[in-house]
C-alpha atoms as a PDB file:
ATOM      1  CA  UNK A   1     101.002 106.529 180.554  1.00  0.00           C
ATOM      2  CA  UNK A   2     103.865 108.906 179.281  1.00  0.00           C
ATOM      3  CA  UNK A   3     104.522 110.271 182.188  1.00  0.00           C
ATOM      4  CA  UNK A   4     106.299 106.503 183.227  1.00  0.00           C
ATOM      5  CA  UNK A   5     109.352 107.348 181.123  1.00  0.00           C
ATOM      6  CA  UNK A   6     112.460 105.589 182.454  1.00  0.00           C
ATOM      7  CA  UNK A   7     110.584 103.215 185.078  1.00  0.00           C
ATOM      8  CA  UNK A   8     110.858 105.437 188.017  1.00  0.00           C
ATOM      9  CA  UNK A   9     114.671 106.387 187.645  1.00  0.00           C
ATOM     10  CA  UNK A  10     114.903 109.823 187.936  1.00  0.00           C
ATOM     11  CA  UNK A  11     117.863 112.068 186.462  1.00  0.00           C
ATOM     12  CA  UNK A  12     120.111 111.453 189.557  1.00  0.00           C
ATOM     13  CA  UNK A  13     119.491 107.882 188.560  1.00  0.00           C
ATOM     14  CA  UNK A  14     120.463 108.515 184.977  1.00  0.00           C
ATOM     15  CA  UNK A  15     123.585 110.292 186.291  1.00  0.00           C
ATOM     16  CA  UNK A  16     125.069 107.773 188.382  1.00  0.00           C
ATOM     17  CA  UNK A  17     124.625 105.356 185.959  1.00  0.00           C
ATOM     18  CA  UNK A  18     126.756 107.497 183.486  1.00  0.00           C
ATOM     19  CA  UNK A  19     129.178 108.464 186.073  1.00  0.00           C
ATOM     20  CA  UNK A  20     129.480 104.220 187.064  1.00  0.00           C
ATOM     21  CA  UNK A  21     129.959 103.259 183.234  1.00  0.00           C
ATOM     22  CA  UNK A  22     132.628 105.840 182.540  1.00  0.00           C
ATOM     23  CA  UNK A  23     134.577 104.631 185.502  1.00  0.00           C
ATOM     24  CA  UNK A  24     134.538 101.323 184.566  1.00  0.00           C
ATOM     25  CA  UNK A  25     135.342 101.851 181.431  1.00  0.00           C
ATOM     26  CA  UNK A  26     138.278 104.371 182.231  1.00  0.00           C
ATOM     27  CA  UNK A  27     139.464 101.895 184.945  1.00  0.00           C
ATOM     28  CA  UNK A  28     139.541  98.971 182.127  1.00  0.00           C
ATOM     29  CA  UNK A  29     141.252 101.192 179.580  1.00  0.00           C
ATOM     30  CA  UNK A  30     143.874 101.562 182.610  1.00  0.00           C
ATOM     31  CA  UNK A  31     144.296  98.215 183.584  1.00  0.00           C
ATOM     32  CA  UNK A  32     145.001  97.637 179.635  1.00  0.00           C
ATOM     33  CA  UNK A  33     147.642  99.977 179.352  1.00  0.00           C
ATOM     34  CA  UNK A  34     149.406  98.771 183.088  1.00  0.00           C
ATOM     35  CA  UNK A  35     149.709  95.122 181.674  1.00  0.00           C
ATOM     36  CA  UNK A  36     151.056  96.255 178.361  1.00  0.00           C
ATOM     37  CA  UNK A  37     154.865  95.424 177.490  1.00  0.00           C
ATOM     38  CA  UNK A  38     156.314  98.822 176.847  1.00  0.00           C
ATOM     39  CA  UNK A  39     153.166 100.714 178.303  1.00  0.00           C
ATOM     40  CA  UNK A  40     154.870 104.115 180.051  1.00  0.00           C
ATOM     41  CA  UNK A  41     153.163 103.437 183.517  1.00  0.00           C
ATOM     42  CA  UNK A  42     153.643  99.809 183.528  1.00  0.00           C
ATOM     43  CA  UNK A  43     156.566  97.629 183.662  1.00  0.00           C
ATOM     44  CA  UNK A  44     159.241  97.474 187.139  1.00  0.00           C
ATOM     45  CA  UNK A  45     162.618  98.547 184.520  1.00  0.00           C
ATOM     46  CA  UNK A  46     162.998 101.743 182.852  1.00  0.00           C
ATOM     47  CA  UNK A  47     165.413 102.298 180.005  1.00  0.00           C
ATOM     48  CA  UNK A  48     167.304 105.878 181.061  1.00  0.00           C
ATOM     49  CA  UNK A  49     169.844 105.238 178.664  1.00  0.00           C
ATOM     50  CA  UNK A  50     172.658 105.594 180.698  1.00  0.00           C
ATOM     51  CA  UNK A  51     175.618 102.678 180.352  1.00  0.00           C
ATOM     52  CA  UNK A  52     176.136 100.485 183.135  1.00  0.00           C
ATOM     53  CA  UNK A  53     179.551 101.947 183.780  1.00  0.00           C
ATOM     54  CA  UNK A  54     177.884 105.332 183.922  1.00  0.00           C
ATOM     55  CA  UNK A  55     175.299 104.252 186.787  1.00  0.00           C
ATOM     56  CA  UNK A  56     178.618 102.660 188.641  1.00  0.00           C
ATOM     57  CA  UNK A  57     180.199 105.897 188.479  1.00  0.00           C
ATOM     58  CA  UNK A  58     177.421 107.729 189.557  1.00  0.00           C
ATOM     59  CA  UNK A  59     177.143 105.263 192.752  1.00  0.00           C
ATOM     60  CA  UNK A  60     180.562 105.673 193.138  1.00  0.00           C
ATOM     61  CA  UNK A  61     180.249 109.700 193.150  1.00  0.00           C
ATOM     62  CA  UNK A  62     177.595 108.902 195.745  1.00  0.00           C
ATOM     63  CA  UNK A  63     179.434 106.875 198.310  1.00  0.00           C
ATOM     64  CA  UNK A  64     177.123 103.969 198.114  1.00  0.00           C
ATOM     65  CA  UNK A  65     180.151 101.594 197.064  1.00  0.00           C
ATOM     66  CA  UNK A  66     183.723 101.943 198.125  1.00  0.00           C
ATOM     67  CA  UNK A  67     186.667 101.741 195.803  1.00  0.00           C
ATOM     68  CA  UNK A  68     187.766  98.620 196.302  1.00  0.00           C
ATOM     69  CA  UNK A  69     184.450  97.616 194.943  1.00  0.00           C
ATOM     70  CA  UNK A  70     184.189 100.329 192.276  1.00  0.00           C
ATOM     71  CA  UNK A  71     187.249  98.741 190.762  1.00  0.00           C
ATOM     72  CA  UNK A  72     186.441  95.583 190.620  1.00  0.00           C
ATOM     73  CA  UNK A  73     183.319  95.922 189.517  1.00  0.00           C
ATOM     74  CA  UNK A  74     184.345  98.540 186.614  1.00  0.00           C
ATOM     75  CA  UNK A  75     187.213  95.924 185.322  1.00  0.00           C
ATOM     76  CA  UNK A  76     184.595  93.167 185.258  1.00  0.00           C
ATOM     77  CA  UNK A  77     181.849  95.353 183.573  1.00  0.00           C
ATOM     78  CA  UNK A  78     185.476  96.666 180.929  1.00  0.00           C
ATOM     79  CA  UNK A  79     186.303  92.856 180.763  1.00  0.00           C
ATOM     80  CA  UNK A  80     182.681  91.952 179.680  1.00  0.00           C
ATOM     81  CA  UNK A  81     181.934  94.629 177.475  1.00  0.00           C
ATOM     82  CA  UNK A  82     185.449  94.114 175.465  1.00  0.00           C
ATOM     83  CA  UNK A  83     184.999  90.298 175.285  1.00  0.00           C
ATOM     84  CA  UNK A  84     181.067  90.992 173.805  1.00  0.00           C
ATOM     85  CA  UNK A  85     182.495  92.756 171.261  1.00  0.00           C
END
């Protein structure tokens, strides 16, 4: 009679079972944290806390917008920021 201890499962038995709760529970605990607000992993914006004339500049500096366009662009974002003020 005592030798019917866990209904048959042996200890690979037991040890899948542990290894399949603390995967669920570590993929929960993940899925929590991705659908936070203000989570690290989650989220598509990042704050880097660079201005947005900086980030102009620097794709200016970069040649992925021409002068013309860095101009205008600067002036509007100088024009904003002046009238927010």
């Amino acid at each position: 009679m005592m030798g019917d201890f866990g209904n048959g499962m042996g200890s690979l038995g037991w040890l899948g079972m542990g290894v399949f709760w603390l995967v669920l529970v570590g993929l929960i605990v993940w899925l929590v944290l991705q659908l936070l607000p203000g989570s690290r992993g989650g989220g598509t914006t990042r704050d880097t806390g660079e201005s947005t004339l900086e980030i102009l500049d620097r794709r200016m500096a970069r040649g992925e917008i021409d002068t013309q366009t860095w101009q205008a662009q600067r002036a509007a974002l100088t024009g904003a920021t002046r009238e927010g003020r």
